[in-house]
PDB file of N, CA and C in Angstrom:
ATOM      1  N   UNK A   1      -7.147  21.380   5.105  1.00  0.00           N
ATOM      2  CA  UNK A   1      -8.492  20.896   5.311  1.00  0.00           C
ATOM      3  C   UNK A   1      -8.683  19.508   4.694  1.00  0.00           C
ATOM      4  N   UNK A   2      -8.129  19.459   2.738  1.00  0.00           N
ATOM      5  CA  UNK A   2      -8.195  18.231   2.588  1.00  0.00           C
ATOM      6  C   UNK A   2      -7.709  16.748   3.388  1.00  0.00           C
ATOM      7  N   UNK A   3      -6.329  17.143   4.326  1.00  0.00           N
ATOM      8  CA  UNK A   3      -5.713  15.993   5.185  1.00  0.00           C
ATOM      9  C   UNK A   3      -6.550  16.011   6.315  1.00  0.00           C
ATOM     10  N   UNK A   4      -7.139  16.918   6.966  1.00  0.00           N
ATOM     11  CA  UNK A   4      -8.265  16.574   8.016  1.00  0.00           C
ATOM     12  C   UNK A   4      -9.078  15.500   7.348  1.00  0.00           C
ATOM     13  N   UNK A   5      -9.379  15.706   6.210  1.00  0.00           N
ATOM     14  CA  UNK A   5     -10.981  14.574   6.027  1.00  0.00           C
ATOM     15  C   UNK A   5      -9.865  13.454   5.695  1.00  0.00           C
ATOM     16  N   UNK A   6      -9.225  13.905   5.455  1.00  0.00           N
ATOM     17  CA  UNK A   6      -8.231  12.316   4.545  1.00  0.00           C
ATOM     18  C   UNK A   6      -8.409  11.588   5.947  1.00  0.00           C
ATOM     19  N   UNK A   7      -7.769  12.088   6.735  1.00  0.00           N
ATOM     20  CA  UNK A   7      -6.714  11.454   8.178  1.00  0.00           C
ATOM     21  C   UNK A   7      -8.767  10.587   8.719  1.00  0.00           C
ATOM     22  N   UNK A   8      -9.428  11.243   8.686  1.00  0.00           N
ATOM     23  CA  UNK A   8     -10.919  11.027   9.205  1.00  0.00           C
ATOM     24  C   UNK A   8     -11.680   9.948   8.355  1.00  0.00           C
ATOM     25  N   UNK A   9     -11.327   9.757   7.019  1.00  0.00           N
ATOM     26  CA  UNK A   9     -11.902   8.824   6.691  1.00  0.00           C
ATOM     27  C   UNK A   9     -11.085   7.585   6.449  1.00  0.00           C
ATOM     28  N   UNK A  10      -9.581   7.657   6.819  1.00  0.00           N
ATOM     29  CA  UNK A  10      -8.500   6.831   6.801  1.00  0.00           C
ATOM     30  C   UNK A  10      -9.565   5.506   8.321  1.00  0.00           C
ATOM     31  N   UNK A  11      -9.469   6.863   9.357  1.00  0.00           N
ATOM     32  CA  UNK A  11      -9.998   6.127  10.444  1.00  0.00           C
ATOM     33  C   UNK A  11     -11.425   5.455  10.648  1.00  0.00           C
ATOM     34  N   UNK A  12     -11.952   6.026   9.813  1.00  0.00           N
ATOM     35  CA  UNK A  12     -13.476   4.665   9.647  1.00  0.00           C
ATOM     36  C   UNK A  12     -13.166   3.903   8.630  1.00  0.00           C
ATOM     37  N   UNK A  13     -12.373   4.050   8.117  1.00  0.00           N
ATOM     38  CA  UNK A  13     -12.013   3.079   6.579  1.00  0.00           C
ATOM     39  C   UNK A  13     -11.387   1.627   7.638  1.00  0.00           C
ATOM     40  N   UNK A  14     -10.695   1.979   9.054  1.00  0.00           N
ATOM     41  CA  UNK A  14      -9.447   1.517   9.432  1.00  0.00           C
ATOM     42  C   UNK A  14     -10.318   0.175  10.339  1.00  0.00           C
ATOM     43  N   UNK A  15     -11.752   0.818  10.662  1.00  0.00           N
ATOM     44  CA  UNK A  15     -12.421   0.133  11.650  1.00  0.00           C
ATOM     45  C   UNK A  15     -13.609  -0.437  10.498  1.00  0.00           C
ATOM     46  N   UNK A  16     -13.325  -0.142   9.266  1.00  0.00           N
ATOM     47  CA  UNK A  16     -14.526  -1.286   8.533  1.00  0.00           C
ATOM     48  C   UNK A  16     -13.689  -1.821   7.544  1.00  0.00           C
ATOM     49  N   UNK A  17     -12.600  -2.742   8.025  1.00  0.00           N
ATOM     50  CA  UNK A  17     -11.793  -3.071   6.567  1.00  0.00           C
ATOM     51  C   UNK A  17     -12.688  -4.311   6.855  1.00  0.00           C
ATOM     52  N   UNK A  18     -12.315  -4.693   4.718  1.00  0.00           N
ATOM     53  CA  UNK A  18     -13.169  -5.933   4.837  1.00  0.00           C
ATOM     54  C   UNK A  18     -12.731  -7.231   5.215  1.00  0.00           C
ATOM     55  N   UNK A  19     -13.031  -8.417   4.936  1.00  0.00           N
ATOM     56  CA  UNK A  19     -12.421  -9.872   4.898  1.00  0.00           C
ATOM     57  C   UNK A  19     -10.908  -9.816   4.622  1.00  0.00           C
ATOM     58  N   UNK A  20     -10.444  -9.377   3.170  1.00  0.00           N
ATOM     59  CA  UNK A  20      -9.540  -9.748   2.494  1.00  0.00           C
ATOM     60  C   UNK A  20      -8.309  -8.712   3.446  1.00  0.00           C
ATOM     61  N   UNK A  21      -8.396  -7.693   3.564  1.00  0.00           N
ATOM     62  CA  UNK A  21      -7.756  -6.624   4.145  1.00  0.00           C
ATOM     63  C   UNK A  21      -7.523  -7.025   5.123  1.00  0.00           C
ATOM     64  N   UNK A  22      -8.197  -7.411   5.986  1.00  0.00           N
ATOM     65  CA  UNK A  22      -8.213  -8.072   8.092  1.00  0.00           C
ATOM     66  C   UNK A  22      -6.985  -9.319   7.590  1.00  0.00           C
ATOM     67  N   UNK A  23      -7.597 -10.306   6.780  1.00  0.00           N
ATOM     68  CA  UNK A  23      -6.579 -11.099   6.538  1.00  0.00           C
ATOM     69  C   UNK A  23      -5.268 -11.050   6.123  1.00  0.00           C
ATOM     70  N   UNK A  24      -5.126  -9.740   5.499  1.00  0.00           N
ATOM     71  CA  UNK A  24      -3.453  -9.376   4.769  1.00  0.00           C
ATOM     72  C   UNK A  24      -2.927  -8.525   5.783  1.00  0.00           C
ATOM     73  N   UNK A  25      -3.649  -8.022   6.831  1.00  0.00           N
ATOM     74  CA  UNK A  25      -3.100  -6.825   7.608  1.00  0.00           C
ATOM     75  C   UNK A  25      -2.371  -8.089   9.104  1.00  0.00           C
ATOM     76  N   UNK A  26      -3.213  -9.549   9.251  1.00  0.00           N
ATOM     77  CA  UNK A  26      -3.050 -10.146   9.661  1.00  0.00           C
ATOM     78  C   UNK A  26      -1.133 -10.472   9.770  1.00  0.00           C
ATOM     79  N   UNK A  27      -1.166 -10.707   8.611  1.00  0.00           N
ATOM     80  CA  UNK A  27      -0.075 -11.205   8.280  1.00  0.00           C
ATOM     81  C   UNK A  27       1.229 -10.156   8.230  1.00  0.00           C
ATOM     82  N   UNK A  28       1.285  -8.933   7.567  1.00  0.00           N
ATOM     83  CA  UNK A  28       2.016  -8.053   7.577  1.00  0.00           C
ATOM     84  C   UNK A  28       2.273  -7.432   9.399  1.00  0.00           C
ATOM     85  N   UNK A  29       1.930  -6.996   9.701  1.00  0.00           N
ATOM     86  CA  UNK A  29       1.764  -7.076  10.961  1.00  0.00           C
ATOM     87  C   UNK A  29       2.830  -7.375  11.912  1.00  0.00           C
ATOM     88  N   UNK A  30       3.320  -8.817  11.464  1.00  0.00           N
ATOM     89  CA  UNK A  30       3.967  -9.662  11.779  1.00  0.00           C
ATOM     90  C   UNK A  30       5.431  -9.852  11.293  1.00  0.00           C
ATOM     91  N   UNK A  31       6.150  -9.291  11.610  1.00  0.00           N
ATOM     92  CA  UNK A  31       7.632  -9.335  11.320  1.00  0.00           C
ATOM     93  C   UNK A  31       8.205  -9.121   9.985  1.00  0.00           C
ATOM     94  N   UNK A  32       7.313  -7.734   9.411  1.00  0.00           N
ATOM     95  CA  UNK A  32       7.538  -7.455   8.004  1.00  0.00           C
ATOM     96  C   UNK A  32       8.182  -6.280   7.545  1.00  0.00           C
ATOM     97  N   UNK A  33       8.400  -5.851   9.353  1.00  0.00           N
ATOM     98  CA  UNK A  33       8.746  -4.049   9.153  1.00  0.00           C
ATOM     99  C   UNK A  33       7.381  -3.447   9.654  1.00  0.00           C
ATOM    100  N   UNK A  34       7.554  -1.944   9.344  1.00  0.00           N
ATOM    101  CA  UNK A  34       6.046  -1.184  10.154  1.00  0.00           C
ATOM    102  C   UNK A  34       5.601  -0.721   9.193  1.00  0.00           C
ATOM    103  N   UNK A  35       3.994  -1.653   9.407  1.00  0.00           N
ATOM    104  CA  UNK A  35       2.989  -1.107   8.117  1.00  0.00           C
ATOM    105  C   UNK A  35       1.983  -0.181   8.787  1.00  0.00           C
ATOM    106  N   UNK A  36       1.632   0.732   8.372  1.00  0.00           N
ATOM    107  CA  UNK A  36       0.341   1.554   9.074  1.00  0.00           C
ATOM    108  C   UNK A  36      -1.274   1.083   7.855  1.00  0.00           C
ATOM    109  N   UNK A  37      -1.981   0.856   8.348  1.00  0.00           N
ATOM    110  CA  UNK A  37      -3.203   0.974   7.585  1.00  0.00           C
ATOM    111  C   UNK A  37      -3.966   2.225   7.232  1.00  0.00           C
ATOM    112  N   UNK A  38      -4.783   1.863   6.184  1.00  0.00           N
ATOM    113  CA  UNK A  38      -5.227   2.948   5.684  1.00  0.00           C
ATOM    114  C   UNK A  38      -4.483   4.476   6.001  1.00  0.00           C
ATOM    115  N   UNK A  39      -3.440   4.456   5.061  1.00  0.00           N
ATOM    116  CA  UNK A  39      -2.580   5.569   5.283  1.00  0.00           C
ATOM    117  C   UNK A  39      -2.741   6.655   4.509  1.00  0.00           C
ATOM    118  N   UNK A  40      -3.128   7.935   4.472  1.00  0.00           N
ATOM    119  CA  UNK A  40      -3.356   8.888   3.774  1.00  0.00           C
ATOM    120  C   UNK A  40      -2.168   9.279   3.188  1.00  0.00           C
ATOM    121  N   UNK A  41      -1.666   9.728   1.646  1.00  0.00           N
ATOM    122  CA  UNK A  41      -0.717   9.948   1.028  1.00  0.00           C
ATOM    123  C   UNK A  41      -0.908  10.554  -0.293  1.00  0.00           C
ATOM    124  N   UNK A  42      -0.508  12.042  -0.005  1.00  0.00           N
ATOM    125  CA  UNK A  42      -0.643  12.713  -1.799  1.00  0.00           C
ATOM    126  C   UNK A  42      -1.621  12.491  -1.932  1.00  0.00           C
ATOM    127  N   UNK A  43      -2.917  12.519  -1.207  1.00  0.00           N
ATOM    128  CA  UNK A  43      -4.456  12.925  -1.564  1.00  0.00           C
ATOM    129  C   UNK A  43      -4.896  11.548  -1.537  1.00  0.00           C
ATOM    130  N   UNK A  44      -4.732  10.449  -1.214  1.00  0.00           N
ATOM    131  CA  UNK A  44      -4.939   9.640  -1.436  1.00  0.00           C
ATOM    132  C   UNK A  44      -4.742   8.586  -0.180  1.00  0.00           C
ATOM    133  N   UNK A  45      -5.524   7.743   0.003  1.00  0.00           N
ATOM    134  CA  UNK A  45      -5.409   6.310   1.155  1.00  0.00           C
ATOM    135  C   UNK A  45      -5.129   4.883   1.225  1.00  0.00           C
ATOM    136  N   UNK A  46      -3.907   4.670   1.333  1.00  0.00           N
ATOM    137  CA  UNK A  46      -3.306   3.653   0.895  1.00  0.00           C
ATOM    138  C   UNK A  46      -4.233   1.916   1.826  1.00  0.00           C
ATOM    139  N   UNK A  47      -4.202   0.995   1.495  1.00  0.00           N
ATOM    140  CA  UNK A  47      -4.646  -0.064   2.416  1.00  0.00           C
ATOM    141  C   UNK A  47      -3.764  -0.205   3.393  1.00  0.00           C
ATOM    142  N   UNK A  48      -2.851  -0.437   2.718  1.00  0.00           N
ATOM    143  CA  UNK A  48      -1.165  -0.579   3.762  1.00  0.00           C
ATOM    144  C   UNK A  48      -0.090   0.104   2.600  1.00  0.00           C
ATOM    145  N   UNK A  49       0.875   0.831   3.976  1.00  0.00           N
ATOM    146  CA  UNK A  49       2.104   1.132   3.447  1.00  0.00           C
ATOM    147  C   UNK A  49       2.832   0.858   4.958  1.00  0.00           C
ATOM    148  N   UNK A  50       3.934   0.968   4.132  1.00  0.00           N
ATOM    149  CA  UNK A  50       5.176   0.754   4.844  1.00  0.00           C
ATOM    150  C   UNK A  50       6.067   2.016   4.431  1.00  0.00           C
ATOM    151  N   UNK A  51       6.785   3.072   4.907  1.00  0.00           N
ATOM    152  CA  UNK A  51       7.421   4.180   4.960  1.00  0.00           C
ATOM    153  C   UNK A  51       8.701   4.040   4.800  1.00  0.00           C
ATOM    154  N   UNK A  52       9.180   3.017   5.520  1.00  0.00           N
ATOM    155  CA  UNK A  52      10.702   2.730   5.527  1.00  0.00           C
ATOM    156  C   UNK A  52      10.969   2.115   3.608  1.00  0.00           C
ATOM    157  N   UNK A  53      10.167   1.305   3.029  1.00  0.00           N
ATOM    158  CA  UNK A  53      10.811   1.146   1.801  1.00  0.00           C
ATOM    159  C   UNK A  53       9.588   1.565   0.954  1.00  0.00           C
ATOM    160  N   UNK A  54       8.449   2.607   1.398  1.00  0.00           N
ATOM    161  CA  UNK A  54       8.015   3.088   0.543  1.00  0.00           C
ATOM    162  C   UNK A  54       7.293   2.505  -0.740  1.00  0.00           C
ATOM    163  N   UNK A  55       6.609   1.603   0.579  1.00  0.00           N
ATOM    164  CA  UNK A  55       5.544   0.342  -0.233  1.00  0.00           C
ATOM    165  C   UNK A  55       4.161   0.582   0.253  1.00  0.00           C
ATOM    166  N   UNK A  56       3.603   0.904  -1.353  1.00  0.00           N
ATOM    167  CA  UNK A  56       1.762   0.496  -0.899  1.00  0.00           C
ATOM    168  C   UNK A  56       1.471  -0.655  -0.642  1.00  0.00           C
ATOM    169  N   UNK A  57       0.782  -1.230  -0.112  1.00  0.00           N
ATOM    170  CA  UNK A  57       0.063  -2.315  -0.741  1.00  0.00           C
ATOM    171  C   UNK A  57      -1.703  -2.188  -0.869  1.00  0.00           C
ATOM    172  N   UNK A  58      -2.315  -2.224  -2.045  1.00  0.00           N
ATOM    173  CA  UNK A  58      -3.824  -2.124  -2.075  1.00  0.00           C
ATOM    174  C   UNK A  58      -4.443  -3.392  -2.631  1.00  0.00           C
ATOM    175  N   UNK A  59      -5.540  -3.437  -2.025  1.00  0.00           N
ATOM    176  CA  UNK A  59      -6.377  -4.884  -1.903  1.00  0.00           C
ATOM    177  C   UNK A  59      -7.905  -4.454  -2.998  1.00  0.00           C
ATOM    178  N   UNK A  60      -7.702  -4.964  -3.941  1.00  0.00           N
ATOM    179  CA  UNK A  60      -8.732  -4.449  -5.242  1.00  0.00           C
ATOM    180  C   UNK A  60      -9.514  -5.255  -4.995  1.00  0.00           C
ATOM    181  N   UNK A  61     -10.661  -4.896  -5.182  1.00  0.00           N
ATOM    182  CA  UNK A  61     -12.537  -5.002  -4.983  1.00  0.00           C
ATOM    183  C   UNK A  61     -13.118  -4.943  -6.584  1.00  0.00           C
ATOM    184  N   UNK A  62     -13.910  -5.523  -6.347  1.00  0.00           N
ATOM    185  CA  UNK A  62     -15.137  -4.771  -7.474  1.00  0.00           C
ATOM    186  C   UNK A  62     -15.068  -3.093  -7.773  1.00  0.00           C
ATOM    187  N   UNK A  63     -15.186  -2.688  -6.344  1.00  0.00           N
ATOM    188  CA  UNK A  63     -14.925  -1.522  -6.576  1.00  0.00           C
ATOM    189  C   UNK A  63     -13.746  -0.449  -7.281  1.00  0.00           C
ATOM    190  N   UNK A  64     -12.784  -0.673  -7.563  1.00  0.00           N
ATOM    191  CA  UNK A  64     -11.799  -0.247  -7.764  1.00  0.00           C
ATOM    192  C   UNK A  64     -12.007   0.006  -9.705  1.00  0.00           C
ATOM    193  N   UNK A  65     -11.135   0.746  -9.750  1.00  0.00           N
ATOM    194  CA  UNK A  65     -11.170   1.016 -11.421  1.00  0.00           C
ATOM    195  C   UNK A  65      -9.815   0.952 -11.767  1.00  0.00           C
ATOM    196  N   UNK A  66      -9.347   0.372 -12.590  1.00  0.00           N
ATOM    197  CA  UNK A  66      -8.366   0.149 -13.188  1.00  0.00           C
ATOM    198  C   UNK A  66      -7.095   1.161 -13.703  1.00  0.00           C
ATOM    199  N   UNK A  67      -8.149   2.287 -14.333  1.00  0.00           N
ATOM    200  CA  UNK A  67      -7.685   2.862 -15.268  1.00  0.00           C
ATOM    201  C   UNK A  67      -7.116   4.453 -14.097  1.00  0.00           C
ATOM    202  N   UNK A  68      -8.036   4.381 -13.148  1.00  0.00           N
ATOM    203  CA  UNK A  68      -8.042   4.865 -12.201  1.00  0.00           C
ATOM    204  C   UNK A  68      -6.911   4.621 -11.237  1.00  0.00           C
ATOM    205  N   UNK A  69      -6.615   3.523 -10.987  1.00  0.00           N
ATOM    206  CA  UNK A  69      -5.666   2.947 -10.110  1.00  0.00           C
ATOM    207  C   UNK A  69      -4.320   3.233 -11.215  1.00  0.00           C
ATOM    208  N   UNK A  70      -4.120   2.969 -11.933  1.00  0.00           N
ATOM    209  CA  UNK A  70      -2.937   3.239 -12.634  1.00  0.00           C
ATOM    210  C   UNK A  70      -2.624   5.290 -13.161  1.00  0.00           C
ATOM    211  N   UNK A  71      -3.533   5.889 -12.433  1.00  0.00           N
ATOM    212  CA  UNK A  71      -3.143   6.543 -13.096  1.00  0.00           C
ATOM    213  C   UNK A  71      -2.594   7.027 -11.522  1.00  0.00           C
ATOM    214  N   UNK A  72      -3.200   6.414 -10.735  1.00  0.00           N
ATOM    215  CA  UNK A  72      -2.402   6.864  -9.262  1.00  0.00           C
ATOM    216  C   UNK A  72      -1.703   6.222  -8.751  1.00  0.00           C
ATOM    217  N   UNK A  73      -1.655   5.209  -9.237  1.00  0.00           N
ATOM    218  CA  UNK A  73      -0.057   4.717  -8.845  1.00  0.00           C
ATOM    219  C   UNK A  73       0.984   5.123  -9.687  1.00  0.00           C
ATOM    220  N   UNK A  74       0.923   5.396 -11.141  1.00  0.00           N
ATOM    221  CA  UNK A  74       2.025   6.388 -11.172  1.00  0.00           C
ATOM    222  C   UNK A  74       2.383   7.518 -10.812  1.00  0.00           C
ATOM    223  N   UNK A  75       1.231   8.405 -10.469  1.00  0.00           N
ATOM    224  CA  UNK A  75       1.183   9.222  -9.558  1.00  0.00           C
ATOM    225  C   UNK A  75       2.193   9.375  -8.655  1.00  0.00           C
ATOM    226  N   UNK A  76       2.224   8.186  -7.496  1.00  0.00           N
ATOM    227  CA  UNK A  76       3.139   8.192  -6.556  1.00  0.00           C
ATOM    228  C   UNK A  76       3.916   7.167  -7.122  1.00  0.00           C
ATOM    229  N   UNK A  77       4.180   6.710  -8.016  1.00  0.00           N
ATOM    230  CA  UNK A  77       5.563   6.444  -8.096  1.00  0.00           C
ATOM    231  C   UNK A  77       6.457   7.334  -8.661  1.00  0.00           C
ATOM    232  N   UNK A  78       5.543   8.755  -9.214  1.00  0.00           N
ATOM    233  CA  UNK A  78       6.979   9.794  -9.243  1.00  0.00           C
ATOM    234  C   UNK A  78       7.562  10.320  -7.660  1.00  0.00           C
ATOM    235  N   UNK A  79       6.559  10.071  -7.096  1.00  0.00           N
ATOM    236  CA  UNK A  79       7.252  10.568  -5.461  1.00  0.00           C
ATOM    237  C   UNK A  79       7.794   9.367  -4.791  1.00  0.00           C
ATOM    238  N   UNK A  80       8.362   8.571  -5.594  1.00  0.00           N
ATOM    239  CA  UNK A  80       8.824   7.121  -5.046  1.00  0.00           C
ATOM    240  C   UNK A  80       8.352   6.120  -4.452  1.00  0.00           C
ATOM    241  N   UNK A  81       7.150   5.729  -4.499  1.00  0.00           N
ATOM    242  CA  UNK A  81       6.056   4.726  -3.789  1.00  0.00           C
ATOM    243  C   UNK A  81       5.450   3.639  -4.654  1.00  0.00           C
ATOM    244  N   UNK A  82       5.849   2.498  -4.671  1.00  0.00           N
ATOM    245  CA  UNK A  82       5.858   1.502  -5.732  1.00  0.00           C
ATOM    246  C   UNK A  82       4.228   0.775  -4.753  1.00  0.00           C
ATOM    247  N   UNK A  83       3.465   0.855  -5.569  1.00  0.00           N
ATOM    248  CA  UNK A  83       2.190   0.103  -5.213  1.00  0.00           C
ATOM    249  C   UNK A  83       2.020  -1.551  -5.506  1.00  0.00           C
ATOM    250  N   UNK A  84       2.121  -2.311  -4.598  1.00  0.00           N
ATOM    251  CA  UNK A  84       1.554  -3.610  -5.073  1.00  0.00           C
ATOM    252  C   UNK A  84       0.375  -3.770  -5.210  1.00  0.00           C
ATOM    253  N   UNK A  85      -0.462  -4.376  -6.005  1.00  0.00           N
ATOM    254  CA  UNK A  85      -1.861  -4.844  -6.305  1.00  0.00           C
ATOM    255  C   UNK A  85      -2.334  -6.051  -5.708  1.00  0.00           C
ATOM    256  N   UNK A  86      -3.199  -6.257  -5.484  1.00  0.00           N
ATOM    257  CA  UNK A  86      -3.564  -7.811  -4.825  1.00  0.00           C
ATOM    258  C   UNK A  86      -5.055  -7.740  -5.035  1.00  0.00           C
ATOM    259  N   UNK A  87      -5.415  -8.955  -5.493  1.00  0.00           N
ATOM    260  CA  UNK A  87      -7.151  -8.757  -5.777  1.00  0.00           C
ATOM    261  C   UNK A  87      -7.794  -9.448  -3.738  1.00  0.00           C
ATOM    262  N   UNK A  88      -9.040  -9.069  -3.526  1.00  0.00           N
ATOM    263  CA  UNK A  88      -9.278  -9.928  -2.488  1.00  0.00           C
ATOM    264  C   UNK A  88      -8.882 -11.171  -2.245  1.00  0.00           C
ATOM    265  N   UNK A  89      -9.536 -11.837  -3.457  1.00  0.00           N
ATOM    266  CA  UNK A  89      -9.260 -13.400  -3.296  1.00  0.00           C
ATOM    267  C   UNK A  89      -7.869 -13.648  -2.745  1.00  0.00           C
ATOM    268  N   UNK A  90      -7.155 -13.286  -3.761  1.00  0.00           N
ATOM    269  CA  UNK A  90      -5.915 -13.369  -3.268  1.00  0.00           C
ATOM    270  C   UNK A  90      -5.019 -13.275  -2.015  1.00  0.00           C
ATOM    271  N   UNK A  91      -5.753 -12.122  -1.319  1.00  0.00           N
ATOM    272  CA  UNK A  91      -5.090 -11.761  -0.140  1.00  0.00           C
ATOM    273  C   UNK A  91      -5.923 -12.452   0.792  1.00  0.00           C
ATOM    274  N   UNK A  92      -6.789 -13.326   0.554  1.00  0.00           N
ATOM    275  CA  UNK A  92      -7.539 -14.302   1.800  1.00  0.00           C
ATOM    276  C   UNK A  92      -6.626 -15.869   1.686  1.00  0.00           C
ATOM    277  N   UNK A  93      -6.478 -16.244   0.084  1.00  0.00           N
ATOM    278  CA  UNK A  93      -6.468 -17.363  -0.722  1.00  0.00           C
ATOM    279  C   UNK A  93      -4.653 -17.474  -0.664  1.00  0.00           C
ATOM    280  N   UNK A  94      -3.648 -16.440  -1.142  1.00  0.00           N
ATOM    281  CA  UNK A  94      -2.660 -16.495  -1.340  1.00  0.00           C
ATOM    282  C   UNK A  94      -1.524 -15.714  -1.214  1.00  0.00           C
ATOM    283  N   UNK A  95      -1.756 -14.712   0.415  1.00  0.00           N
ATOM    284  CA  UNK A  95      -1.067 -13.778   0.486  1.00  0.00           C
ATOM    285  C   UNK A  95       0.062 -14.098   0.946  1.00  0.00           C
ATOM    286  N   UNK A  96       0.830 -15.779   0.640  1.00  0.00           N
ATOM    287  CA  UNK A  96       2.154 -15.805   1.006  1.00  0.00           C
ATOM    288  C   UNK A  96       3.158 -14.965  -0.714  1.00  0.00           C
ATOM    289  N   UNK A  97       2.388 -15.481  -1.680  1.00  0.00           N
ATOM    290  CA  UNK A  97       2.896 -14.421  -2.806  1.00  0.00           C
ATOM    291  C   UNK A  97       3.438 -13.196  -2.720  1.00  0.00           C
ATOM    292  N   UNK A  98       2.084 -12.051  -2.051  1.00  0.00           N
ATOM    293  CA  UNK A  98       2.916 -10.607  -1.955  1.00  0.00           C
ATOM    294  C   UNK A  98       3.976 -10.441  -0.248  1.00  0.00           C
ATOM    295  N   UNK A  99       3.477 -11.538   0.346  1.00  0.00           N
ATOM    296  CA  UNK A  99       4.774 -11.342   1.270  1.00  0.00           C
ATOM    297  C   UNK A  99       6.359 -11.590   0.993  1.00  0.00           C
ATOM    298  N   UNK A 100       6.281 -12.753   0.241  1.00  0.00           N
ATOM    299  CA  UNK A 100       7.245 -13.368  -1.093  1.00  0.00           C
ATOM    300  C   UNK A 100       7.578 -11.934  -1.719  1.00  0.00           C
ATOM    301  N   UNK A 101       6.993 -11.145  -2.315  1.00  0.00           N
ATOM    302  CA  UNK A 101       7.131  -9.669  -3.016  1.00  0.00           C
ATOM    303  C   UNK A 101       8.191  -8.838  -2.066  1.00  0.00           C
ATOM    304  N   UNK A 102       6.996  -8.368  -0.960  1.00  0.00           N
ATOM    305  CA  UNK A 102       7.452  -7.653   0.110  1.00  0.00           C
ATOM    306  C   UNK A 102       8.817  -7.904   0.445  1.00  0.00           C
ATOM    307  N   UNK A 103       9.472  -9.609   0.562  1.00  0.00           N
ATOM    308  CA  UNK A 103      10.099  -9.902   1.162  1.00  0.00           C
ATOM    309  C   UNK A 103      11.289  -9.180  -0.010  1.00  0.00           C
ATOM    310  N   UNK A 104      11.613  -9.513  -0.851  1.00  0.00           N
ATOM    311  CA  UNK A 104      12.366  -8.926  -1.869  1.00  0.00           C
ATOM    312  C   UNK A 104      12.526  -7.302  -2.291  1.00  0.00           C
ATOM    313  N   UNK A 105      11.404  -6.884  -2.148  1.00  0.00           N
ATOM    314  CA  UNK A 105      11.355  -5.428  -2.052  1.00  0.00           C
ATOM    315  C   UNK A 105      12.399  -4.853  -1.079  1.00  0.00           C
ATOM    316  N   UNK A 106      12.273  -5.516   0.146  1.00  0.00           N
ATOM    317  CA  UNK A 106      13.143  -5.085   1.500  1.00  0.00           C
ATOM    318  C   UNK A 106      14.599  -5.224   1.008  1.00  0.00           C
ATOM    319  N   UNK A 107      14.707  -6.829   0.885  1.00  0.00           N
ATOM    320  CA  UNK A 107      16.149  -6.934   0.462  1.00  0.00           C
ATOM    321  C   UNK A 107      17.197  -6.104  -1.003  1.00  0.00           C
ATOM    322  N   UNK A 108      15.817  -5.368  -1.803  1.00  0.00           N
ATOM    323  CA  UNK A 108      16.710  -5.011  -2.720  1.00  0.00           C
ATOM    324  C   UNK A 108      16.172  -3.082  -2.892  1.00  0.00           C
ATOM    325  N   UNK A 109      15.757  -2.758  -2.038  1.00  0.00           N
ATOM    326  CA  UNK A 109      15.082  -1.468  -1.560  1.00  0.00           C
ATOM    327  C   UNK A 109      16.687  -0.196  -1.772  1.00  0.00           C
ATOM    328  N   UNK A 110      15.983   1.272  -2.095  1.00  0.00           N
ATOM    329  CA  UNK A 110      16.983   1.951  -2.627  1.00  0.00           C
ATOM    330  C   UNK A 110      16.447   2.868  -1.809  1.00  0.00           C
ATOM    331  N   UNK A 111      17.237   3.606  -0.947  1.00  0.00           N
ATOM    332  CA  UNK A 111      16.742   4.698  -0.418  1.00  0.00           C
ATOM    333  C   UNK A 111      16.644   5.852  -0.878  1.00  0.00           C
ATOM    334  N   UNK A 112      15.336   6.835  -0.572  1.00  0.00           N
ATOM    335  CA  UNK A 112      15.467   7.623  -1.229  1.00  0.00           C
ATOM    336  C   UNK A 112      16.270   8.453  -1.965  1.00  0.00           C
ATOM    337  N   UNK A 113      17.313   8.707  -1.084  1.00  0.00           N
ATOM    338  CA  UNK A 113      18.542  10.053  -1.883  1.00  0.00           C
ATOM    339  C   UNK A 113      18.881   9.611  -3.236  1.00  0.00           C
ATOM    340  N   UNK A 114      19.264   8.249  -3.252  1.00  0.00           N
ATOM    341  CA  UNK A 114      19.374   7.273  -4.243  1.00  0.00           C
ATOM    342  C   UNK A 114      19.126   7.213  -4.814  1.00  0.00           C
ATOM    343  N   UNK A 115      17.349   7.338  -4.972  1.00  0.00           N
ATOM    344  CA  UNK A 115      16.345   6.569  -6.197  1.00  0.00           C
ATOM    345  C   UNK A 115      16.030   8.356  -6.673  1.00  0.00           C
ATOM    346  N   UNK A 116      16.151   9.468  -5.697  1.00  0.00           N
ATOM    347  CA  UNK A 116      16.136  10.863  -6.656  1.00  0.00           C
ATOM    348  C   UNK A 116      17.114  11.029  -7.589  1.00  0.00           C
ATOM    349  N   UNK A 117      18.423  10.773  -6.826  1.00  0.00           N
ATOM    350  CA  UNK A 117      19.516  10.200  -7.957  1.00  0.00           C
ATOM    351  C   UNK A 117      19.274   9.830  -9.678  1.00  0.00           C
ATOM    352  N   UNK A 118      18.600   8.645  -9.241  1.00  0.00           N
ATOM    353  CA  UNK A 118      18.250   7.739 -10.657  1.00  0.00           C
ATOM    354  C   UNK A 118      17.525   8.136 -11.249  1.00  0.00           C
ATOM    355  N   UNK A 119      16.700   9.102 -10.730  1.00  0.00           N
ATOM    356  CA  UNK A 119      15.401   9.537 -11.215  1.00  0.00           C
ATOM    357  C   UNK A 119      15.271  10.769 -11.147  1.00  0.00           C
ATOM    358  N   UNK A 120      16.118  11.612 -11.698  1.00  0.00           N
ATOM    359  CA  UNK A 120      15.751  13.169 -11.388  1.00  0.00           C
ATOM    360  C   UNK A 120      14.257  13.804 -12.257  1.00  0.00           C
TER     361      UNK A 120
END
């Protein structure tokens, strides 16, 4: 029941992203690998992920809480999902940075069997 509402509010989340989000989704989009938006995951809705290397990426607001956000991104980084942060500004102002990120993430990415390996 909880992934019904997840998957449901993923999809109005998907059709009211704001400024900063339209602009970073702009770009990813675009020859970065396959990102899905607002992706529901472990109870939770990512801005963008990418599946293949098991990348969030979330676009922080006013809204967002800190203490909150860290306690869910470690969260899923015990299930292997490394979250990047990006404030708005940023992702209107300077999102060649986390593509710069992204781009390195790809090239030095561990696949799962691997990273359970390292990480039992």
């Amino acid at each position: 029941m909880q992934l019904i509402r997840l998957r449901r509010r993923a999809r109005k989340m998907r059709k009211t992203q704001t400024p900063a989000e339209q602009a970073l989704w702009e770009r990813l989009r675009v020859g970065h690998g396959r990102w899905y938006r607002q992706y529901p995951f472990n109870g939770y809705i990512f801005d963008f992920y990418s599946p293949s290397i098991r990348l969030a990426v979330e676009v922080d607001g006013a809204s967002h809480n800190s203490m909150n956000d860290a306690m869910r991104d470690n969260e899923n980084g015990g299930k292997g999902v490394t979250t990047y942060r990006i404030t708005n500004k940023d992702a209107i102002n300077c999102p060649g940075y986390l593509l710069l990120k992204i781009k390195k993430r790809i090239n030095t990415w561990i696949p799962r069997d691997k990273w359970l390996q390292l990480h039992p």
